[in-house]
N, C-alpha and C. Protein backbone atom coordinates (compact mmCIF):
# COMPACT_ATOMS: atom_id res chain seq x y z
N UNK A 1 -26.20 69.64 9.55
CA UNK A 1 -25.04 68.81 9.37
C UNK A 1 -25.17 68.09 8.03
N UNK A 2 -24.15 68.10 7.18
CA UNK A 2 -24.31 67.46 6.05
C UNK A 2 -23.48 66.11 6.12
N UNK A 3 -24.30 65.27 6.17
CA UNK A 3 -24.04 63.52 6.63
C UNK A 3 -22.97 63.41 4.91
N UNK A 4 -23.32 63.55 3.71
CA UNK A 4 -22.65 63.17 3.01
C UNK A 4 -21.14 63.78 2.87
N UNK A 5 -20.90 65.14 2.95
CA UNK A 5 -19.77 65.82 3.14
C UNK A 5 -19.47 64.93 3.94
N UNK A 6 -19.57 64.43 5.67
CA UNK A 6 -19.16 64.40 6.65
C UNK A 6 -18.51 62.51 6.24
N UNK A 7 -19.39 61.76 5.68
CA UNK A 7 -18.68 60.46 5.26
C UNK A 7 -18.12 60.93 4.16
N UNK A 8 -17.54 61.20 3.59
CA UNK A 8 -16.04 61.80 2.68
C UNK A 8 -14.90 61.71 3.49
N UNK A 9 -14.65 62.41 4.88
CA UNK A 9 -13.85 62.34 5.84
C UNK A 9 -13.29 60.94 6.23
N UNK A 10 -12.66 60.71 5.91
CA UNK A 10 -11.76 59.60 6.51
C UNK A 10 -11.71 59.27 8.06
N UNK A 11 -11.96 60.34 8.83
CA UNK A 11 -11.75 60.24 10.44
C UNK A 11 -12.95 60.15 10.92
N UNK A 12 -14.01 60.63 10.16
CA UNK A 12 -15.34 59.87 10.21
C UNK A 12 -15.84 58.73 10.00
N UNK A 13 -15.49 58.64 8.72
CA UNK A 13 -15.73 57.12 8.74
C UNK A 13 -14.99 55.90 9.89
N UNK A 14 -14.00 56.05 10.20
CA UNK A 14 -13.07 55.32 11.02
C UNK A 14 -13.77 55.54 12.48
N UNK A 15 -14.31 56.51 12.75
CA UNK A 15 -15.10 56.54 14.03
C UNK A 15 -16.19 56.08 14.08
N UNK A 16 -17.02 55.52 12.65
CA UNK A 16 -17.93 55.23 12.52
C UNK A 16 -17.82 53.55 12.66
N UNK A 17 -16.90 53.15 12.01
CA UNK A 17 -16.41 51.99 12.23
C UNK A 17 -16.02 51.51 13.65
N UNK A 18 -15.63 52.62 14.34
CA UNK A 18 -15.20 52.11 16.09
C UNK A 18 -17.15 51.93 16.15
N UNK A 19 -17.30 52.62 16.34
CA UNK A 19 -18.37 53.05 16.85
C UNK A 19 -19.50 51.55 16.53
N UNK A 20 -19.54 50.83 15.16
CA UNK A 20 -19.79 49.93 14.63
C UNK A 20 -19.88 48.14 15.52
N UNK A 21 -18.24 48.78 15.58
CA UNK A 21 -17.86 47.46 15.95
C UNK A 21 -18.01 47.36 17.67
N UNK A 22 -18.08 48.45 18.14
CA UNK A 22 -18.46 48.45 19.85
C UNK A 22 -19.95 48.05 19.75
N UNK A 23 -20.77 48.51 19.03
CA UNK A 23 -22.09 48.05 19.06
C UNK A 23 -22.62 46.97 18.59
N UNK A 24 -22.22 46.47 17.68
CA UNK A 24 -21.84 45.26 17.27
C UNK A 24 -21.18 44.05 18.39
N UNK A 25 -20.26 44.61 18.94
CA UNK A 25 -20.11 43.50 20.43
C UNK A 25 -21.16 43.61 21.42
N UNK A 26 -21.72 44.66 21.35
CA UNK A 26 -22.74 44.66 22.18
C UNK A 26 -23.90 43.70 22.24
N UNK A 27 -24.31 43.39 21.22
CA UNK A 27 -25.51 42.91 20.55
C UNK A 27 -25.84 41.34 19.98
N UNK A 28 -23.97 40.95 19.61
CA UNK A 28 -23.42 39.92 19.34
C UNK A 28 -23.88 39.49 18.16
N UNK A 29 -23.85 40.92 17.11
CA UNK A 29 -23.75 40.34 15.53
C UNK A 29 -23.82 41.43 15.00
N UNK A 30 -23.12 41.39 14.06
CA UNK A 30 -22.85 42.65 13.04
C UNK A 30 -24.00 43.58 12.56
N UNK A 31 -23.92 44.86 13.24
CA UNK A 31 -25.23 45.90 12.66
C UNK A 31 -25.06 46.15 11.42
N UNK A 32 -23.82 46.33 10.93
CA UNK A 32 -23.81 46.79 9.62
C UNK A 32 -23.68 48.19 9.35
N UNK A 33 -22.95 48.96 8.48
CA UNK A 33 -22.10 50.44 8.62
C UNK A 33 -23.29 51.14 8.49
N UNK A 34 -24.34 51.10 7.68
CA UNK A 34 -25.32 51.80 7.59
C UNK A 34 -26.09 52.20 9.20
N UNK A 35 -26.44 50.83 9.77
CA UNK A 35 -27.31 51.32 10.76
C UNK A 35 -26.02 52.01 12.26
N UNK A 36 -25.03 51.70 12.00
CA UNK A 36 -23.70 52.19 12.49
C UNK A 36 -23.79 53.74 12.31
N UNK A 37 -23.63 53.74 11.65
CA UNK A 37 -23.66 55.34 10.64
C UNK A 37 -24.97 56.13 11.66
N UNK A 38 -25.70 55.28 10.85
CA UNK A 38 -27.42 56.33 11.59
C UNK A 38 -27.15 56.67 13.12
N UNK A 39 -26.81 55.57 13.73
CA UNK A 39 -26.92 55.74 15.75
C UNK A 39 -26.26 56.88 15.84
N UNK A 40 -24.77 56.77 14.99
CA UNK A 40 -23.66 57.37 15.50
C UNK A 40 -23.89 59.37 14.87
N UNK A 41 -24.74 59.16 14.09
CA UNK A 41 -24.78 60.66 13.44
C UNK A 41 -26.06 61.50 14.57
N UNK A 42 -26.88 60.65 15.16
CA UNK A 42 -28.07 60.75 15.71
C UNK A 42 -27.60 60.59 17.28
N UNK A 43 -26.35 60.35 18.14
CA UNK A 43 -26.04 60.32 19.21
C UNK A 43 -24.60 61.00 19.71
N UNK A 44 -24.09 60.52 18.38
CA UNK A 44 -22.39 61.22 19.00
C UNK A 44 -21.69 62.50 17.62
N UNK A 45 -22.19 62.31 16.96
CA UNK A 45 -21.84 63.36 15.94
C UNK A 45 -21.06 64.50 15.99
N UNK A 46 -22.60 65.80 16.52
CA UNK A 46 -22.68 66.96 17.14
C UNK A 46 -21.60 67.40 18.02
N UNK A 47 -21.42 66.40 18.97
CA UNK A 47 -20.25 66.13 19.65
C UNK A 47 -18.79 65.96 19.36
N UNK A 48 -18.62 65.18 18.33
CA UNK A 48 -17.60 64.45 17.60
C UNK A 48 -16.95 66.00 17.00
N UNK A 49 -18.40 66.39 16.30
CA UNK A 49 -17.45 67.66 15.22
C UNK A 49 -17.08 68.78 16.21
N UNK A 50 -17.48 69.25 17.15
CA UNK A 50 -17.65 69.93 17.50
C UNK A 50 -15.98 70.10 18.51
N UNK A 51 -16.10 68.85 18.89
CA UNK A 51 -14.65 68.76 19.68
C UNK A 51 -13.64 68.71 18.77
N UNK A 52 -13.64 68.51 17.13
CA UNK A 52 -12.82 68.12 16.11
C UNK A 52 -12.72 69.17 15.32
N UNK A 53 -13.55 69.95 15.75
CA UNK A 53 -13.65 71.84 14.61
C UNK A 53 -13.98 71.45 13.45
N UNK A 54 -15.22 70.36 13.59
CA UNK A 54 -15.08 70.29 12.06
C UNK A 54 -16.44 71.23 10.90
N UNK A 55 -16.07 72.01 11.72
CA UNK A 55 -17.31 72.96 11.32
C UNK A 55 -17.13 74.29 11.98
N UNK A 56 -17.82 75.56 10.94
CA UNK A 56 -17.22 76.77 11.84
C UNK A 56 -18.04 77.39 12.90
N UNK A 57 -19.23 76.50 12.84
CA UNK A 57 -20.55 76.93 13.62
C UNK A 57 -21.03 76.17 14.43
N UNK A 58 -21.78 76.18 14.90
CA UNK A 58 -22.48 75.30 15.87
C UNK A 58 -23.13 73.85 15.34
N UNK A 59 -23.11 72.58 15.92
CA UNK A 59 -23.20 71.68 15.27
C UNK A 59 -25.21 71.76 14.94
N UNK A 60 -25.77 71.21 13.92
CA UNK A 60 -27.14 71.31 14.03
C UNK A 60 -27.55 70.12 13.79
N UNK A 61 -28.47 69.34 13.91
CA UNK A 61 -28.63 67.96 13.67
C UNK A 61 -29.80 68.16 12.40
C-alpha cells in the first residue's frame, strides 16, 4: 500500500480525520493527524480500500 499516493486522496484524508476525531473523543485530547493517520493505515485501511476499489489488487499492508 502506498501511504503517500493514498494521502493525496481527498476521501482519505477526510476518513482519516473522522477517524482522528473519534479517537480523539475517546481519549479526551487531540492525537494529532499523524498518529491518526498511523492507527488508521495499520487497522482500517486494507479494508477502507478495498470496499472503495481503490486499488486493482488485493490490499497489502
Amino acid at each position: 500500500m502506498d501511504r503517500e499516493k493514498l494521502l493525496q486522496d481527498k476521501e482519505v484524508v477526510e476518513e482519516i480525520n473522522r477517524h482522528k476525531w473519534l479517537k480523539s473523543e475517546m481519549v479526551g485530547y487531540d492525537i494529532g493527524f499523524d498518529a491518526a493517520a498511523e492507527d488508521w493505515f495499520q487497522n482500517y485501511a486494507c479494508a477502507w480500500i478495498t470496499h472503495h476499489n481503490k486499488d486493482k489488487g488485493k490490499c497489502k499492508k
